[in-house]
Protein backbone atom coordinates (compact mmCIF):
# COMPACT_ATOMS: atom_id res chain seq x y z
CA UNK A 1 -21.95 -18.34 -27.19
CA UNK A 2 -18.87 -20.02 -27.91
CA UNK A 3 -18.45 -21.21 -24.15
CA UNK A 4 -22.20 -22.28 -24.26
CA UNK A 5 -20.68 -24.87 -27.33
CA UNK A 6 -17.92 -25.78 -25.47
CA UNK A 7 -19.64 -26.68 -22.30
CA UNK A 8 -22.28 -28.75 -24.41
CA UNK A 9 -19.25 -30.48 -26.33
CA UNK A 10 -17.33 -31.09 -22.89
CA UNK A 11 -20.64 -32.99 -21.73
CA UNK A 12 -21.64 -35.24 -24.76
CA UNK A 13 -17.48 -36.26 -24.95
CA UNK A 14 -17.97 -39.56 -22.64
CA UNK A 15 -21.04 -40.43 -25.10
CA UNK A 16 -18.96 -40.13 -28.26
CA UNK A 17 -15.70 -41.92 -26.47
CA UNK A 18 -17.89 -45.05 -24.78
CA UNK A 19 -20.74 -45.06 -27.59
CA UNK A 20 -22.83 -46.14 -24.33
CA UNK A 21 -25.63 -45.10 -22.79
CA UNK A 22 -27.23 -45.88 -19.38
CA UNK A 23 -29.64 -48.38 -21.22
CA UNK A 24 -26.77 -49.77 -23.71
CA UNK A 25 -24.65 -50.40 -20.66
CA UNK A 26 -26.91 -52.17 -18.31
CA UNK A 27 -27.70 -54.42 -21.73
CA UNK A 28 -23.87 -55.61 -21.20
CA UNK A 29 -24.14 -55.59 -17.15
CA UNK A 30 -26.04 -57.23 -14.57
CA UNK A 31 -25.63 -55.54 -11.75
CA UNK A 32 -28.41 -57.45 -10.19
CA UNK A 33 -27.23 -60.70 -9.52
CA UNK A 34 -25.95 -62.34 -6.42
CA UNK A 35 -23.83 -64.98 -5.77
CA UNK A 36 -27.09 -66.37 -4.09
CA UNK A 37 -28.95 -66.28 -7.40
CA UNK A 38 -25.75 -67.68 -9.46
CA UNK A 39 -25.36 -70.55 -6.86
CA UNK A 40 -29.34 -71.23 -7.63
CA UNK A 41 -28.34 -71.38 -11.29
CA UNK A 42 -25.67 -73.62 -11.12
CA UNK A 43 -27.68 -76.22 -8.79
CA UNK A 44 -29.68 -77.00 -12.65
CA UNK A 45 -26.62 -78.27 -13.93
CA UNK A 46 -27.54 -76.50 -17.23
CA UNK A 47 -24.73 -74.14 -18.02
CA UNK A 48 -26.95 -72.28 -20.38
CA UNK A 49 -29.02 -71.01 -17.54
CA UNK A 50 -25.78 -68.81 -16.43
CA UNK A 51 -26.28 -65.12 -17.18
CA UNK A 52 -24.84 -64.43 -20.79
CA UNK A 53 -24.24 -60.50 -19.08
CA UNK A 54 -21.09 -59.52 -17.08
CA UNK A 55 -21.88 -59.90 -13.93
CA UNK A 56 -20.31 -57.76 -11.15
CA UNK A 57 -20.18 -60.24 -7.55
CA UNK A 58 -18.52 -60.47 -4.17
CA UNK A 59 -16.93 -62.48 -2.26
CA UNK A 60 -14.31 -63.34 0.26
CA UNK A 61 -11.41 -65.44 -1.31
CA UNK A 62 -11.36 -68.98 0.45
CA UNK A 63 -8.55 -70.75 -1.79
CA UNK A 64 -6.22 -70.03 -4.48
CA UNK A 65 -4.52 -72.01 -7.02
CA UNK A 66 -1.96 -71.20 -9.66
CA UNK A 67 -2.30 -73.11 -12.89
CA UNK A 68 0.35 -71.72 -14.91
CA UNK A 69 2.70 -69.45 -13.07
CA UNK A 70 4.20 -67.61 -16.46
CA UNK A 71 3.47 -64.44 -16.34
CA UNK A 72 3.30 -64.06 -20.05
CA UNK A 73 0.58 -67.09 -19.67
CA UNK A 74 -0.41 -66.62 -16.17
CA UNK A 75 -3.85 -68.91 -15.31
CA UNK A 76 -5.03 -68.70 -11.89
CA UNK A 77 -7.97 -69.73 -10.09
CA UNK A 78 -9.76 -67.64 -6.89
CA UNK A 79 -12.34 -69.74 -5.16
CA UNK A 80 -14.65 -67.31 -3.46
CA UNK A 81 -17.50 -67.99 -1.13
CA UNK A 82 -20.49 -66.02 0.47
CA UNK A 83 -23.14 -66.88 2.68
CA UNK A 84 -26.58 -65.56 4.77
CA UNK A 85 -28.18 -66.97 7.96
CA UNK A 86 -31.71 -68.43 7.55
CA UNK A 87 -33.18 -68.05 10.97
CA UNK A 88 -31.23 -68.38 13.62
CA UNK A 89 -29.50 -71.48 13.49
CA UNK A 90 -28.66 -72.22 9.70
CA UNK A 91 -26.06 -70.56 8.04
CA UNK A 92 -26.18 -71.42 3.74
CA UNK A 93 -22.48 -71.00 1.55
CA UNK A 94 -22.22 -70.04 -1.64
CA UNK A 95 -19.47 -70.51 -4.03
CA UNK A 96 -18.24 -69.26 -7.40
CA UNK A 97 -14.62 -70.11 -9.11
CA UNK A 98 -12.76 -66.94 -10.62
CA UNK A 99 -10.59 -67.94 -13.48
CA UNK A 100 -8.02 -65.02 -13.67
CA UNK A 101 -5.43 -64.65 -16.83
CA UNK A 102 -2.97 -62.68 -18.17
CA UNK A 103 0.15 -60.90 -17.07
CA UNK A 104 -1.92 -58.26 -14.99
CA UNK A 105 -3.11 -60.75 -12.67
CA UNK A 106 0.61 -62.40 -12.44
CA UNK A 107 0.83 -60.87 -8.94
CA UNK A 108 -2.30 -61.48 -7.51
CA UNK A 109 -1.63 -65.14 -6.44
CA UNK A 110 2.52 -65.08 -5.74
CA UNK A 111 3.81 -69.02 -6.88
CA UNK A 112 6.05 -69.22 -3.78
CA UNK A 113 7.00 -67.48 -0.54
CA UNK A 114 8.05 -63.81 -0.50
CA UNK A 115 9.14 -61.97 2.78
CA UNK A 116 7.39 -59.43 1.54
CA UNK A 117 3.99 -58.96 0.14
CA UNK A 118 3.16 -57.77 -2.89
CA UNK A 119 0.86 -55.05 -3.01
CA UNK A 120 -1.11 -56.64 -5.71
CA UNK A 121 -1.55 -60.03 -4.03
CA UNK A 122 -4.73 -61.16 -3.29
CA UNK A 123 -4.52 -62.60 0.05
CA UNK A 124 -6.98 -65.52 1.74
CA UNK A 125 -9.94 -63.90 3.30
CA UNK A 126 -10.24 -60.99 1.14
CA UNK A 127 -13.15 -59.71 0.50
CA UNK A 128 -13.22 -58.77 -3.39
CA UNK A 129 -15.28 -57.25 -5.94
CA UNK A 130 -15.27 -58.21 -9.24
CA UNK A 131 -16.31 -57.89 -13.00
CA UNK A 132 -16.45 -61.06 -14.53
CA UNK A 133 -18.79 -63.35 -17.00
CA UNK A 134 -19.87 -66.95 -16.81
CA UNK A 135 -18.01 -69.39 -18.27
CA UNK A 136 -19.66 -72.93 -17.42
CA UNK A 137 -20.16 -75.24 -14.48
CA UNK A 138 -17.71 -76.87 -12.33
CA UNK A 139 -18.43 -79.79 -10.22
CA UNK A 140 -16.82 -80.50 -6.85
CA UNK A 141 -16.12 -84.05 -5.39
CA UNK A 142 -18.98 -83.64 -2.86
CA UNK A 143 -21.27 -83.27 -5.84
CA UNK A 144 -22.04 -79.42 -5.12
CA UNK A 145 -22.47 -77.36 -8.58
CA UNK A 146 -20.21 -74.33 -8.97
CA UNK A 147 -20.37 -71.59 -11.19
CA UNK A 148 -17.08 -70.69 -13.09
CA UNK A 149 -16.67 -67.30 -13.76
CA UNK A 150 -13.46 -65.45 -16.07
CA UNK A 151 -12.85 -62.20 -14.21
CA UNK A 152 -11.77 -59.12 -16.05
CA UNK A 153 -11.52 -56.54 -12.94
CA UNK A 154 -10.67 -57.46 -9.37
CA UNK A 155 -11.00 -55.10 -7.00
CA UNK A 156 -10.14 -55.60 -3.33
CA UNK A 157 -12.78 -54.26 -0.90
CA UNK A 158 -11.20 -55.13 2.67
């Protein structure tokens, strides 16, 4: 009996720790969304029309830019892009802006030249994955609308 309890304690635990459930949590996520369907947002130029979720998106890192290179104060920016082939002969990009902050993400763009890399540096043409929510609209010199994005996670898939 009292291993019956146990076992029944042991499995409601990550309920009582998270206070999630399945529903709860996909009420904070959208798992859904592509960098397709964010780049389609953006293009309305109405910020508001951004997912108000976390949103969890990939991409492959085209630039990087470090705003403020404290680490106590670190700002950096990841500029990540995606893309599909329509047909055979057109290719479309999309692009999203990752604001990153804080000390944990100090590492992930280095300010200057190292002989060595860091392991937490997130290199050009890495493909990433990451957990991050809308912040507004940024837009680019050639007129395209970008989402802007504050990422929480980062998580390097190549």
């Amino acid at each position: 009996m009292m291993r019956k309890i146990l076992v029944f304690v042991f499995m409601c635990i990550p309920c009582f720790i998270f206070g999630q459930t399945p529903e709860e949590f996909s009420g904070i996520v959208d798992f859904e969304i592509t960098m397709r369907e964010l780049s389609a947002l953006a293009e309305t130029g109405n910020p508001d029309a951004l997912p108000a979720r976390f949103v969890v998106i990939d991409g492959v890192v085209a630039s990087r830019v470090v705003v403020n290179s404290n680490p106590a104060d670190f700002v950096g920016e990841l500029h990540l892009v995606g893309g599909e082939w329509i047909g055979v002969e057109e290719v479309v990009q999309y692009e999203c802006v990752l604001i990153i902050t804080g000390p944990e993400f100090a590492s992930a763009i280095p300010s200057g030249r190292s002989r060595r890399a860091n392991p937490d540096e997130i290199p050009l043409n890495t493909r990433v994955l990451a957990v991050a929510k809308a912040l507004g609209l940024y837009e680019r010199e050639d007129g395209m609308i970008v989402p802007v994005l504050q990422a929480f996670q980062i998580r390097k898939i190549q």
